[in-house]
N, C-alpha and C. Protein backbone atom coordinates (compact mmCIF):
# COMPACT_ATOMS: atom_id res chain seq x y z
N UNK A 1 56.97 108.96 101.02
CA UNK A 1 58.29 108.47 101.34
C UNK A 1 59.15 109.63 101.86
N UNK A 2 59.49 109.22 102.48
CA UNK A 2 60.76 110.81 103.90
C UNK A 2 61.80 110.56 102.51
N UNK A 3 62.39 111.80 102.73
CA UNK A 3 63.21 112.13 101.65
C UNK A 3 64.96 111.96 102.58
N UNK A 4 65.91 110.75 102.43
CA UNK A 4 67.30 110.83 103.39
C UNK A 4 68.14 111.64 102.42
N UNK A 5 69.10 112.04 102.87
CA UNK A 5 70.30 112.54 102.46
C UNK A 5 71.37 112.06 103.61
N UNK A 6 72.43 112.02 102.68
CA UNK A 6 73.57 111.24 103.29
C UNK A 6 74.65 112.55 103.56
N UNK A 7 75.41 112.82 104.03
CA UNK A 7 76.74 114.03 104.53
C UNK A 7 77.90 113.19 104.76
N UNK A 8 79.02 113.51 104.09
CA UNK A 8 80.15 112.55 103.94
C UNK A 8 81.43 113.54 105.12
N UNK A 9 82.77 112.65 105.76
CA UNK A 9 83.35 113.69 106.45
C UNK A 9 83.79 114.55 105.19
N UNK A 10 85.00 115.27 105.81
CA UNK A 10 85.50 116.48 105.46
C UNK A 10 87.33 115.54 104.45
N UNK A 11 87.53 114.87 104.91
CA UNK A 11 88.67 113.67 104.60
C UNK A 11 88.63 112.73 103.60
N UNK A 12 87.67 112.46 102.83
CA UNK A 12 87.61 111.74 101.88
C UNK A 12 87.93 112.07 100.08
N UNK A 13 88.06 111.05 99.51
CA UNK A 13 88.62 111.96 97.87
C UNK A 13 87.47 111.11 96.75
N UNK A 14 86.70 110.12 97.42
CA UNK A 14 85.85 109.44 96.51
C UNK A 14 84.27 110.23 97.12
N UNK A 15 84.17 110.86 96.98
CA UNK A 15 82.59 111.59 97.58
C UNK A 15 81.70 111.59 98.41
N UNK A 16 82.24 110.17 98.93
CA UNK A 16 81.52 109.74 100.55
C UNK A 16 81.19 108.39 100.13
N UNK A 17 81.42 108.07 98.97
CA UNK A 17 81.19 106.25 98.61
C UNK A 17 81.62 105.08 98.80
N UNK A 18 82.64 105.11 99.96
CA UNK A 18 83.08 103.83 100.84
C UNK A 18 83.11 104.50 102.11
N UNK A 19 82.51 105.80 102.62
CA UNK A 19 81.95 105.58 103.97
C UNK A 19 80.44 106.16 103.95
N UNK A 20 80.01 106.69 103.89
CA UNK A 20 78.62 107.48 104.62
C UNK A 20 77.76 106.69 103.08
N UNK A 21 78.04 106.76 101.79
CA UNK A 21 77.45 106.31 100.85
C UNK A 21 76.92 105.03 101.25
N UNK A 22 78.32 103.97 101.72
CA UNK A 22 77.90 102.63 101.76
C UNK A 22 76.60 102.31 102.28
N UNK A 23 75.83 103.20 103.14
CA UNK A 23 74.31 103.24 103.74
C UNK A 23 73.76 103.29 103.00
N UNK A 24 73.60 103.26 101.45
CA UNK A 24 72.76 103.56 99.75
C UNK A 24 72.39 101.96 99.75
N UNK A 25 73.26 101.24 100.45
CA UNK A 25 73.18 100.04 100.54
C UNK A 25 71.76 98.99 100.91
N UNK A 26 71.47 99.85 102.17
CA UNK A 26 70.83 99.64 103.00
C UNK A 26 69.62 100.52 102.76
N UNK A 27 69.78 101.78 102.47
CA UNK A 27 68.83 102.94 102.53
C UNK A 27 68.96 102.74 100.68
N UNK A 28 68.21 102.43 100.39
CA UNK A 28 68.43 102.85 98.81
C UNK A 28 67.53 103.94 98.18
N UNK A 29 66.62 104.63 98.99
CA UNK A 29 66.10 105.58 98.49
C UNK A 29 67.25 107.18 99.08
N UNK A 30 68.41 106.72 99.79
CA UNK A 30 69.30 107.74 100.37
C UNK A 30 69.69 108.80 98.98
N UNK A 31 69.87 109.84 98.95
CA UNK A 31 70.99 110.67 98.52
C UNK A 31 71.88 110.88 98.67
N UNK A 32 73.04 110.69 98.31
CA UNK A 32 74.46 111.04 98.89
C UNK A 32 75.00 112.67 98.22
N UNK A 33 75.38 113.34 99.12
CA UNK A 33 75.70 114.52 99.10
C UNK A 33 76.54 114.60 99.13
N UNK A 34 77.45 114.88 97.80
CA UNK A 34 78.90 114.92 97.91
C UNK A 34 79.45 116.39 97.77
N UNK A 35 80.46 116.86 98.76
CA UNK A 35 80.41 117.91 98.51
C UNK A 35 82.27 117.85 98.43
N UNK A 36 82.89 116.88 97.94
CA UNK A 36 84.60 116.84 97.88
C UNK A 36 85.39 117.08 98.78
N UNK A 37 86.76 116.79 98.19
CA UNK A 37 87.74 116.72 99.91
C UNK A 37 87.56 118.32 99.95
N UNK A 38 87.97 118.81 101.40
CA UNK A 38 88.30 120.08 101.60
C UNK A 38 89.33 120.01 102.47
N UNK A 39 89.68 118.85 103.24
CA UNK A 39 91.04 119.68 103.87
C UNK A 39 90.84 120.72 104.94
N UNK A 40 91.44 120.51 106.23
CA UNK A 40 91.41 121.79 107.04
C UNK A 40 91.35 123.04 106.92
N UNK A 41 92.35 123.10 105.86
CA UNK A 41 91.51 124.41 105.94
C UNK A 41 90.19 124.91 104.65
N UNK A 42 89.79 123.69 104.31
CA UNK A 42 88.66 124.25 103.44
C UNK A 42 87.35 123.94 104.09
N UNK A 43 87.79 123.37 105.45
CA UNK A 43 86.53 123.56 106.30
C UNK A 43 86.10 124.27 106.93
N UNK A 44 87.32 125.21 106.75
CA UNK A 44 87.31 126.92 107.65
C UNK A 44 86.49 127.53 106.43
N UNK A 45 86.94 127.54 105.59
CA UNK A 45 86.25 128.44 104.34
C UNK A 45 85.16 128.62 103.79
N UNK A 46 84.63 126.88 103.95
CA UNK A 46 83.55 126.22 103.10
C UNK A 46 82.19 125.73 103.57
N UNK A 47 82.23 125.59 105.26
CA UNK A 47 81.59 124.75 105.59
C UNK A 47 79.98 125.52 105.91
N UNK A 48 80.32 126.62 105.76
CA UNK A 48 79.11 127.86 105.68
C UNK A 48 78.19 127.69 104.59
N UNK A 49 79.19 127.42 103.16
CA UNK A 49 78.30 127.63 102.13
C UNK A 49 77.89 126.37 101.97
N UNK A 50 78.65 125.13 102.33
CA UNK A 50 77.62 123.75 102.69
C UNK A 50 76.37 123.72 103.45
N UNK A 51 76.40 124.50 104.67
CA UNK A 51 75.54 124.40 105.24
C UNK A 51 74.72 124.97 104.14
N UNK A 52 74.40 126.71 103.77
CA UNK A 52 73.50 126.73 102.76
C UNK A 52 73.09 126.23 102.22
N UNK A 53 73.88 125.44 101.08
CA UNK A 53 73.47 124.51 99.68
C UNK A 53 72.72 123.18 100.52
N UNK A 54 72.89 122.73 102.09
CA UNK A 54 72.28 121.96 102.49
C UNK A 54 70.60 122.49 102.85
N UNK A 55 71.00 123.65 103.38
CA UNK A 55 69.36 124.02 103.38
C UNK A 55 68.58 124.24 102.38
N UNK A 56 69.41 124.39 101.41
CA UNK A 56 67.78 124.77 100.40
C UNK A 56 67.79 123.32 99.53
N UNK A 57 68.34 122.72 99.90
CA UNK A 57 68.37 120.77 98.92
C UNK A 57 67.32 120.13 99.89
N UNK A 58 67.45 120.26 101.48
CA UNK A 58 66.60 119.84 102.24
C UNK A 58 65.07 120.28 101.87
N UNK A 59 64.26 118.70 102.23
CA UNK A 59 62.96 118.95 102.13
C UNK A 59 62.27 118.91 103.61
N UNK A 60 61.16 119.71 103.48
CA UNK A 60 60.36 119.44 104.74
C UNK A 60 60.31 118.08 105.22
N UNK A 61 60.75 117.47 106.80
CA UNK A 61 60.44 116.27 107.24
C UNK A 61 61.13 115.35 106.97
N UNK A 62 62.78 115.45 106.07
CA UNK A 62 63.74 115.09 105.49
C UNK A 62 64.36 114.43 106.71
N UNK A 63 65.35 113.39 106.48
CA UNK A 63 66.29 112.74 107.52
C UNK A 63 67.58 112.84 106.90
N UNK A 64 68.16 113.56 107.46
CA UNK A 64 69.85 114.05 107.18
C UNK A 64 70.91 113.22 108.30
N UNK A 65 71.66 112.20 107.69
CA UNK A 65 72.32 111.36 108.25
C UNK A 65 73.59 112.23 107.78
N UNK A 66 74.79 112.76 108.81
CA UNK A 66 76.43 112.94 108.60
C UNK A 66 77.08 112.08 109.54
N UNK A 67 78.06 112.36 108.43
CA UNK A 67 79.82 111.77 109.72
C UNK A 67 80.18 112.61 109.88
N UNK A 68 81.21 112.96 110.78
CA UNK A 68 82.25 113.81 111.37
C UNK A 68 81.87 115.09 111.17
N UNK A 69 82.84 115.75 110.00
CA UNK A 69 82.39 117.34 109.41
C UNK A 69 81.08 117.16 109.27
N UNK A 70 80.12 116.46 108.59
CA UNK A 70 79.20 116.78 108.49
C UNK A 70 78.08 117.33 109.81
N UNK A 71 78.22 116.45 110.26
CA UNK A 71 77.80 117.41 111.80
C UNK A 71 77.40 118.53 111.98
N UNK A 72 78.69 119.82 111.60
CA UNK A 72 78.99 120.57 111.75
C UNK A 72 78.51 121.69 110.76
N UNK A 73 78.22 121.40 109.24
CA UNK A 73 77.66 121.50 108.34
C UNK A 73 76.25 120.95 108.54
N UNK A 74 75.46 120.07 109.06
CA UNK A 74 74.47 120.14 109.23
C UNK A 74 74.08 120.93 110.70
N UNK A 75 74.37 121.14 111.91
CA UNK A 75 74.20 121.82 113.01
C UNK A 75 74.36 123.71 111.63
N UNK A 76 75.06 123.95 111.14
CA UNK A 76 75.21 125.55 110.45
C UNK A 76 73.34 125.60 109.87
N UNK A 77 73.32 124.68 109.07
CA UNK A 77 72.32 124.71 108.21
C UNK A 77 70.77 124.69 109.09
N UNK A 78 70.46 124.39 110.20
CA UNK A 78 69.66 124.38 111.32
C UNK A 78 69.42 125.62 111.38
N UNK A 79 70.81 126.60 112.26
CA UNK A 79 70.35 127.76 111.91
C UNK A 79 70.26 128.86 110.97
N UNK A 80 70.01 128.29 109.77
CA UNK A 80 69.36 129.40 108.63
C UNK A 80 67.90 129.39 108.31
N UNK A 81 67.42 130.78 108.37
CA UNK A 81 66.22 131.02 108.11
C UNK A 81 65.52 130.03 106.95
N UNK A 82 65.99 129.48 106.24
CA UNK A 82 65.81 128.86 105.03
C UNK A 82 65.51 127.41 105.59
N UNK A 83 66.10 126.62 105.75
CA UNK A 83 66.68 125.74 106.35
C UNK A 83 65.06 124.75 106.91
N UNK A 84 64.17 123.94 105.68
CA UNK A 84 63.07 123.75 106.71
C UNK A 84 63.11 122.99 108.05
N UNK A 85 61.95 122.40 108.56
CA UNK A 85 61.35 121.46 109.82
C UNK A 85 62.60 120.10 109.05
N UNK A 86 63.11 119.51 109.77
CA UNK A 86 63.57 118.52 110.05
C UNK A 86 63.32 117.25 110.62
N UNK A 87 62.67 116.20 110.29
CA UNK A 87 62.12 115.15 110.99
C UNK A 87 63.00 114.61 112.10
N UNK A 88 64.54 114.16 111.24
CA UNK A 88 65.48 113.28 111.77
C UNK A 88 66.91 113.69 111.41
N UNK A 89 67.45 113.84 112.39
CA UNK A 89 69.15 113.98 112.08
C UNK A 89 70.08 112.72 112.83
N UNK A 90 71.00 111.88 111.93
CA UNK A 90 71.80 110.90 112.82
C UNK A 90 73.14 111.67 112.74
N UNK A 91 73.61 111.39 113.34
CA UNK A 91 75.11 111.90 113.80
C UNK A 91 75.62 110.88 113.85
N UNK A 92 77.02 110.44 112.84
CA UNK A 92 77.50 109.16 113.34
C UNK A 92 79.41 109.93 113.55
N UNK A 93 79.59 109.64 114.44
CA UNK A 93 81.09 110.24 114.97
C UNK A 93 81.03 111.80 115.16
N UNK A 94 80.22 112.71 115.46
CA UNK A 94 79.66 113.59 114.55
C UNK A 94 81.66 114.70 115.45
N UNK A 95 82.01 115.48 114.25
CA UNK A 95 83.02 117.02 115.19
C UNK A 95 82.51 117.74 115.29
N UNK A 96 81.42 118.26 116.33
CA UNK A 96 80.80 119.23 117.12
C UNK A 96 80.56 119.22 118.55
N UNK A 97 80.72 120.17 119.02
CA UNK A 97 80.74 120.24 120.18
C UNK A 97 79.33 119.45 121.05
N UNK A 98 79.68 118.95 122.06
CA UNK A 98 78.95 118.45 122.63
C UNK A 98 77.49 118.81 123.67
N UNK A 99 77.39 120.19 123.83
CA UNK A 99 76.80 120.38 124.08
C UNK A 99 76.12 121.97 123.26
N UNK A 100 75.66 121.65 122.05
CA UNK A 100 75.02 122.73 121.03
C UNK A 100 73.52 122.41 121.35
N UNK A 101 72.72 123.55 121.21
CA UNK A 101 71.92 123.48 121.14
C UNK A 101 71.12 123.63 119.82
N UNK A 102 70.46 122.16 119.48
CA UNK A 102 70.35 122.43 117.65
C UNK A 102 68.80 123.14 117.70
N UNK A 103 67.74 123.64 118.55
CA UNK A 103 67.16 124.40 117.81
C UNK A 103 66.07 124.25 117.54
N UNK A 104 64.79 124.18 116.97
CA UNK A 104 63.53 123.77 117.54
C UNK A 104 62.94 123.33 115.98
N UNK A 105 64.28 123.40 114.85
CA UNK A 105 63.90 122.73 113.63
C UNK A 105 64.16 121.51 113.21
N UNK A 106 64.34 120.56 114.50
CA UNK A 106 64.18 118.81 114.23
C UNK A 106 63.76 118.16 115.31
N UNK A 107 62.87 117.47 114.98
CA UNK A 107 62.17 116.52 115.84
C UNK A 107 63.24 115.74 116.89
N UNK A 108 63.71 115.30 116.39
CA UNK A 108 65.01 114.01 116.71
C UNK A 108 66.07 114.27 116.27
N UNK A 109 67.16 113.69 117.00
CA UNK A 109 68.98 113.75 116.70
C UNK A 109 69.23 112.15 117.79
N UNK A 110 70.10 111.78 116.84
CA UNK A 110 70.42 110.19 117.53
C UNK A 110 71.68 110.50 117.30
N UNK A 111 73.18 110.31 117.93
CA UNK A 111 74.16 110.63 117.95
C UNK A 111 74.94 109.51 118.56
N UNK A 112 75.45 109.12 117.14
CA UNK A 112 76.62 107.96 118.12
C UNK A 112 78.40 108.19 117.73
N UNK A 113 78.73 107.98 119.20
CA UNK A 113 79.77 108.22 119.90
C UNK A 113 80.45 106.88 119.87
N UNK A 114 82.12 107.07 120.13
CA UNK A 114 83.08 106.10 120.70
C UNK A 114 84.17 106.85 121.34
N UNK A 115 84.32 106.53 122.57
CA UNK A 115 85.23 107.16 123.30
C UNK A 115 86.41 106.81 122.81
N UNK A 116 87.07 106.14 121.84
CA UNK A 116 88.55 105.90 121.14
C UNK A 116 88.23 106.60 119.83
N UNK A 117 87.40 107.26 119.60
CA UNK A 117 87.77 107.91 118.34
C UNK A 117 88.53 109.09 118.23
N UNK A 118 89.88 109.02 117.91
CA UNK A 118 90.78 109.72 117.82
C UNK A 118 90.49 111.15 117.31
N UNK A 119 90.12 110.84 115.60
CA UNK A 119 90.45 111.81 115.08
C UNK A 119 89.15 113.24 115.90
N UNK A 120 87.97 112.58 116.28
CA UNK A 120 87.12 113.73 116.70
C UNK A 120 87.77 114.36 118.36
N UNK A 121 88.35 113.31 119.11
CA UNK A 121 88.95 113.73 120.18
C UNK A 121 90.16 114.99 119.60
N UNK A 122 90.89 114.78 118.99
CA UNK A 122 91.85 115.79 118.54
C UNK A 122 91.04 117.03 117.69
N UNK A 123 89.77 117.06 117.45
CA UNK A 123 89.51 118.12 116.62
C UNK A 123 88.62 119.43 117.61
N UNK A 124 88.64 118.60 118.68
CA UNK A 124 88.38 119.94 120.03
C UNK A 124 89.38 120.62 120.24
N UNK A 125 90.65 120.55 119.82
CA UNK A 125 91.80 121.23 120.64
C UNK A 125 92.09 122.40 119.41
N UNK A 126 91.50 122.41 117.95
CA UNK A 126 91.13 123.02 117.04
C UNK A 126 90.59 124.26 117.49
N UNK A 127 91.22 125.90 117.61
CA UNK A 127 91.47 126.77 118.01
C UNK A 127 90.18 127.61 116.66
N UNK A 128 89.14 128.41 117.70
CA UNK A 128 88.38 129.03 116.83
C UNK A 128 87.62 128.22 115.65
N UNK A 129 86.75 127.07 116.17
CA UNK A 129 86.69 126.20 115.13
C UNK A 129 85.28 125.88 115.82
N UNK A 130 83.94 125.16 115.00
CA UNK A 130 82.98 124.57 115.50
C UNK A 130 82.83 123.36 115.61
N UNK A 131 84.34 122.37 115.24
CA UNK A 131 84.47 120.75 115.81
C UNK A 131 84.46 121.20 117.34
N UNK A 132 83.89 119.60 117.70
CA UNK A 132 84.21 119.38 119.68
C UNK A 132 84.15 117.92 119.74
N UNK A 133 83.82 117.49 120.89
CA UNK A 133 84.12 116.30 121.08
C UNK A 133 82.66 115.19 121.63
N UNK A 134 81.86 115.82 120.40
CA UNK A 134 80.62 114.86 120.89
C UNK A 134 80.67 113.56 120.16
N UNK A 135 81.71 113.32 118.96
CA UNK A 135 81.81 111.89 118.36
C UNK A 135 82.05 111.03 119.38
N UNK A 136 83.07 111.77 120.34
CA UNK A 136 84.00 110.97 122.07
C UNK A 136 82.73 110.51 123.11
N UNK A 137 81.95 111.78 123.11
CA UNK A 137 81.89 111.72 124.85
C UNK A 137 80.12 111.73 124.62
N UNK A 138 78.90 112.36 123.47
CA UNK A 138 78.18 111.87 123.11
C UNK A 138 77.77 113.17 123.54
N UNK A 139 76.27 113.08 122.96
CA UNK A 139 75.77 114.72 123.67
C UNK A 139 75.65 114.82 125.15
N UNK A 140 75.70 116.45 125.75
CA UNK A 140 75.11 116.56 126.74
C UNK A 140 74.90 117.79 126.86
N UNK A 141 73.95 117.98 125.66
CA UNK A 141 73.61 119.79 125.90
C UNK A 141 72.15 119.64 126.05
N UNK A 142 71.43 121.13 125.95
CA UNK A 142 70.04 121.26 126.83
C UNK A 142 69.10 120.23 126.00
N UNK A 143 68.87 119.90 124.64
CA UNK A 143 67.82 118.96 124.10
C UNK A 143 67.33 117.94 124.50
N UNK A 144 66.11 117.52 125.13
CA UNK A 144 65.79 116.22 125.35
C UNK A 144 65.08 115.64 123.94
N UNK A 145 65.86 115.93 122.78
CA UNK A 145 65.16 115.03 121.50
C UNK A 145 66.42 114.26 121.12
N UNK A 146 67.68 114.50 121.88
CA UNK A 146 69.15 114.25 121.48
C UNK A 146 69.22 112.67 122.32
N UNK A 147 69.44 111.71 121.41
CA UNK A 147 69.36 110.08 122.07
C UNK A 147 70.65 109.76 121.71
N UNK A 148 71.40 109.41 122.65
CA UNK A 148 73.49 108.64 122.51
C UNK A 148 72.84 107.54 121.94
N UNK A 149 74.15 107.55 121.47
CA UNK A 149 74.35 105.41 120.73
C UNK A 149 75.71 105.15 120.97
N UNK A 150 76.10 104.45 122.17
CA UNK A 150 77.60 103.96 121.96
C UNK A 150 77.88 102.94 121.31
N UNK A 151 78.79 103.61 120.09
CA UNK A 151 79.29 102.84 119.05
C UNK A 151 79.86 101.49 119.95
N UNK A 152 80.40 101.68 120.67
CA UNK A 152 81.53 100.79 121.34
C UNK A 152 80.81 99.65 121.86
N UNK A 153 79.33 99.70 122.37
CA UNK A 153 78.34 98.66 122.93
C UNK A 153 77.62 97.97 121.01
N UNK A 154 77.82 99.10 120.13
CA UNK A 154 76.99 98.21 119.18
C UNK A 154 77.90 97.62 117.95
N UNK A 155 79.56 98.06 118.18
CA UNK A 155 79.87 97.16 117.06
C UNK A 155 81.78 97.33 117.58
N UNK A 156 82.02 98.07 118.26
CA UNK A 156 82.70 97.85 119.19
C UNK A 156 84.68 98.19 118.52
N UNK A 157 84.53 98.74 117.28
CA UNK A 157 85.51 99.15 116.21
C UNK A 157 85.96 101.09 117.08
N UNK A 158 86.88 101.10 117.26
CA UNK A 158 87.36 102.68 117.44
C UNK A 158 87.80 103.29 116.33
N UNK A 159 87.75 102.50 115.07
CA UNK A 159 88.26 103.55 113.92
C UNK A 159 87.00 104.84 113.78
N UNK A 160 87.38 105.61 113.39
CA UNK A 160 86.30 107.06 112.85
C UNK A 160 85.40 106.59 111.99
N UNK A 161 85.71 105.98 110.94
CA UNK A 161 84.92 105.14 110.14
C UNK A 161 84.53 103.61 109.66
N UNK A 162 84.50 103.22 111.30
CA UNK A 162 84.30 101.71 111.22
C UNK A 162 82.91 101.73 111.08
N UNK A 163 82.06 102.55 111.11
CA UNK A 163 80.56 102.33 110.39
C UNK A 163 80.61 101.74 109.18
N UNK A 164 81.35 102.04 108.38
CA UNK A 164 81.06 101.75 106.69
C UNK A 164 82.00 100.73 106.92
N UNK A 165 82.99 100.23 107.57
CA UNK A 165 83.80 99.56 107.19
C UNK A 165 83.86 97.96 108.13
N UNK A 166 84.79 97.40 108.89
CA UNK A 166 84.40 96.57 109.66
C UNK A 166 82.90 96.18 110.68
N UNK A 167 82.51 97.33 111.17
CA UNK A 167 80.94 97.52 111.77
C UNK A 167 80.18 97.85 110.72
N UNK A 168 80.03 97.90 109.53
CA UNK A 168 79.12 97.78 108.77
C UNK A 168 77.72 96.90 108.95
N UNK A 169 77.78 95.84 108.84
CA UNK A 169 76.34 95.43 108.82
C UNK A 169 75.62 95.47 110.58
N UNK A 170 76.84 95.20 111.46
CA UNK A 170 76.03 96.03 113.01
C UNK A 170 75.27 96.83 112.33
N UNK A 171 76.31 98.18 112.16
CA UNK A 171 75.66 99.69 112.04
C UNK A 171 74.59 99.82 111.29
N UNK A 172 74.51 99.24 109.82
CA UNK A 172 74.25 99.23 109.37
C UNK A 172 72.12 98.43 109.58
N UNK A 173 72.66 97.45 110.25
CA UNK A 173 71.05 97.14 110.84
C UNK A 173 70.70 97.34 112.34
N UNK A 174 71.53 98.38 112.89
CA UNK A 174 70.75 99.00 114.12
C UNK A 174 70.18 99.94 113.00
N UNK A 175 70.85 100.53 112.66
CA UNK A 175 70.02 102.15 112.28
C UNK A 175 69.22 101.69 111.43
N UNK A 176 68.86 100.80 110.66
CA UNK A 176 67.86 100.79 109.46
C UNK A 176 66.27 100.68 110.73
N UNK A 177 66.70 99.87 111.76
CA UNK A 177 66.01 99.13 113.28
C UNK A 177 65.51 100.68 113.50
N UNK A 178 67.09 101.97 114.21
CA UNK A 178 66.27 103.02 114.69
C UNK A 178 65.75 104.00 113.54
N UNK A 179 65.40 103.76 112.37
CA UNK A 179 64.81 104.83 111.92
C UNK A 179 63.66 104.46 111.21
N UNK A 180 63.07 103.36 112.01
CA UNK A 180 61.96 102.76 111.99
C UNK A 180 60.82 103.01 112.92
N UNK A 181 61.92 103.18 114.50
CA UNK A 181 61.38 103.52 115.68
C UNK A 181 60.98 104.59 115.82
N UNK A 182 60.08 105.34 117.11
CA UNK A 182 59.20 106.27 117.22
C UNK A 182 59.71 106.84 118.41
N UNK A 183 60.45 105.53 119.28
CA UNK A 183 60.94 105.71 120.55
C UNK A 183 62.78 105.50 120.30
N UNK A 184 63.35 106.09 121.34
CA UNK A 184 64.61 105.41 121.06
C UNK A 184 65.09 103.95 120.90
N UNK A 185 66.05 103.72 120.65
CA UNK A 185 66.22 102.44 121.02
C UNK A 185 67.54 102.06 121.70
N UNK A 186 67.49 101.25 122.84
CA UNK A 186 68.51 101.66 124.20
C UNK A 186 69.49 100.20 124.01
C-alpha cells in the first residue's frame, strides 16, 4: 500500500481538517500533516524546518498531496539530501512559482490551478519569498512529469479552498480517478 500524506495551507487554525484533511474522507489510508497556523510571517521562519520534518516522515514511493503553502514546503523538501524517491506529488492551488524545477526525486506532479484564485495571485507580489503564481496560471517550467488540472473546467468554484468545500465531491472523485491512473487524465 503507497503510503499518502496530506499538507494543509499556511491559514488555517484547525490542522488542515475542513480543508486538505477532508480527503481522509475519500483517501482513508491518508495522513494528515498538521503542522499549525503560522501566519506570514511564520512562513518566512518555518517553512524550512517543515520541509525537513517532511523529508524524513516521507517514505520511499510516498504520494504527498498540499494546498497552497504546502507547495512550497513540499517543493523545499525535494531538495534535501534526505528527502527520498517520490512516486506522486498533487498540488492543489499550490503558492509557488510557476515555473520551478522540482528535480529528478518524483515521478509525477499533477497541479491544479484556477485563474480567480485570489489569494495565490496576490502571493507573487510577496517580495523575497518562494510563493508565485502557479495555483493562477498552472505550471510551465522545464518538467515533462508536471500535468495542469483546471480547477475551473472540473468544479468550477474560485474560492482557494473550494476543493474541500463546495467542489468537494468533483474534486474529490477526479483525484481518487487520477491517482489511480498511470497516464494523465485530460
Amino acid at each position: 500500500m503507497t503510503n499518502i500524506f496530506l499538507l494543509h495551507g499556511f491559514n488555517v487554525r484547525d490542522g488542515g481538517k475542513k480543508t486538505i484533511g477532508r480527503l481522509s474522507e475519500v483517501l482513508p489510508s491518508a495522513r494528515l500533516v498538521s503542522y499549525g497556523f503560522l501566519g506570514l510571517i511564520g512562513v518566512r521562519f518555518f517553512n524550512d524546518n517543515l520541509a525537513k520534518m517532511l523529508a524524513s516522515l516521507a517514505t520511499p514511493d510516498c504520494v504527498l498531496i498540499g494546498h497552497s503553502n504546502a507547495a512550497s514546503i513540499i517543493y523545499e523538501a525535494l531538495q534535501l539530501e534526505q528527502c527520498p524517491k517520490i512516486k506522486r506529488i498533487v498540488l492543489i492551488r499550490p503558492a509557488l512559482d510557476s515555473n520551478v524545477d522540482f528535480g529528478s526525486k518524483v515521478e509525477r506532479v499533477d497541479v491544479f490551478h484556477h485563474e480567480g484564485d485570489k489569494p495565490v495571485f496576490l502571493s507573487q507580489f510577496l517580495p523575497c519569498h518562494s510563493w508565485g503564481d502557479m495555483g493562477t496560471e498552472g505550471y510551465d517550467g522545464p518538467n515533462d512529469f508536471v500535468f495542469n488540472h483546471n480547477s475551473e473546467e472540473i468544479f468550477g468554484i474560485p474560492d482557494h479552498s473550494a476543493f474541500a468545500g463546495a467542489g468537494f465531491a468533483h474534486f474529490s472523485g477526479y483525484l481518487k480517478r487520477l491517482l489511480t491512473e498511470t497516464e494523465p487524465v485530460l
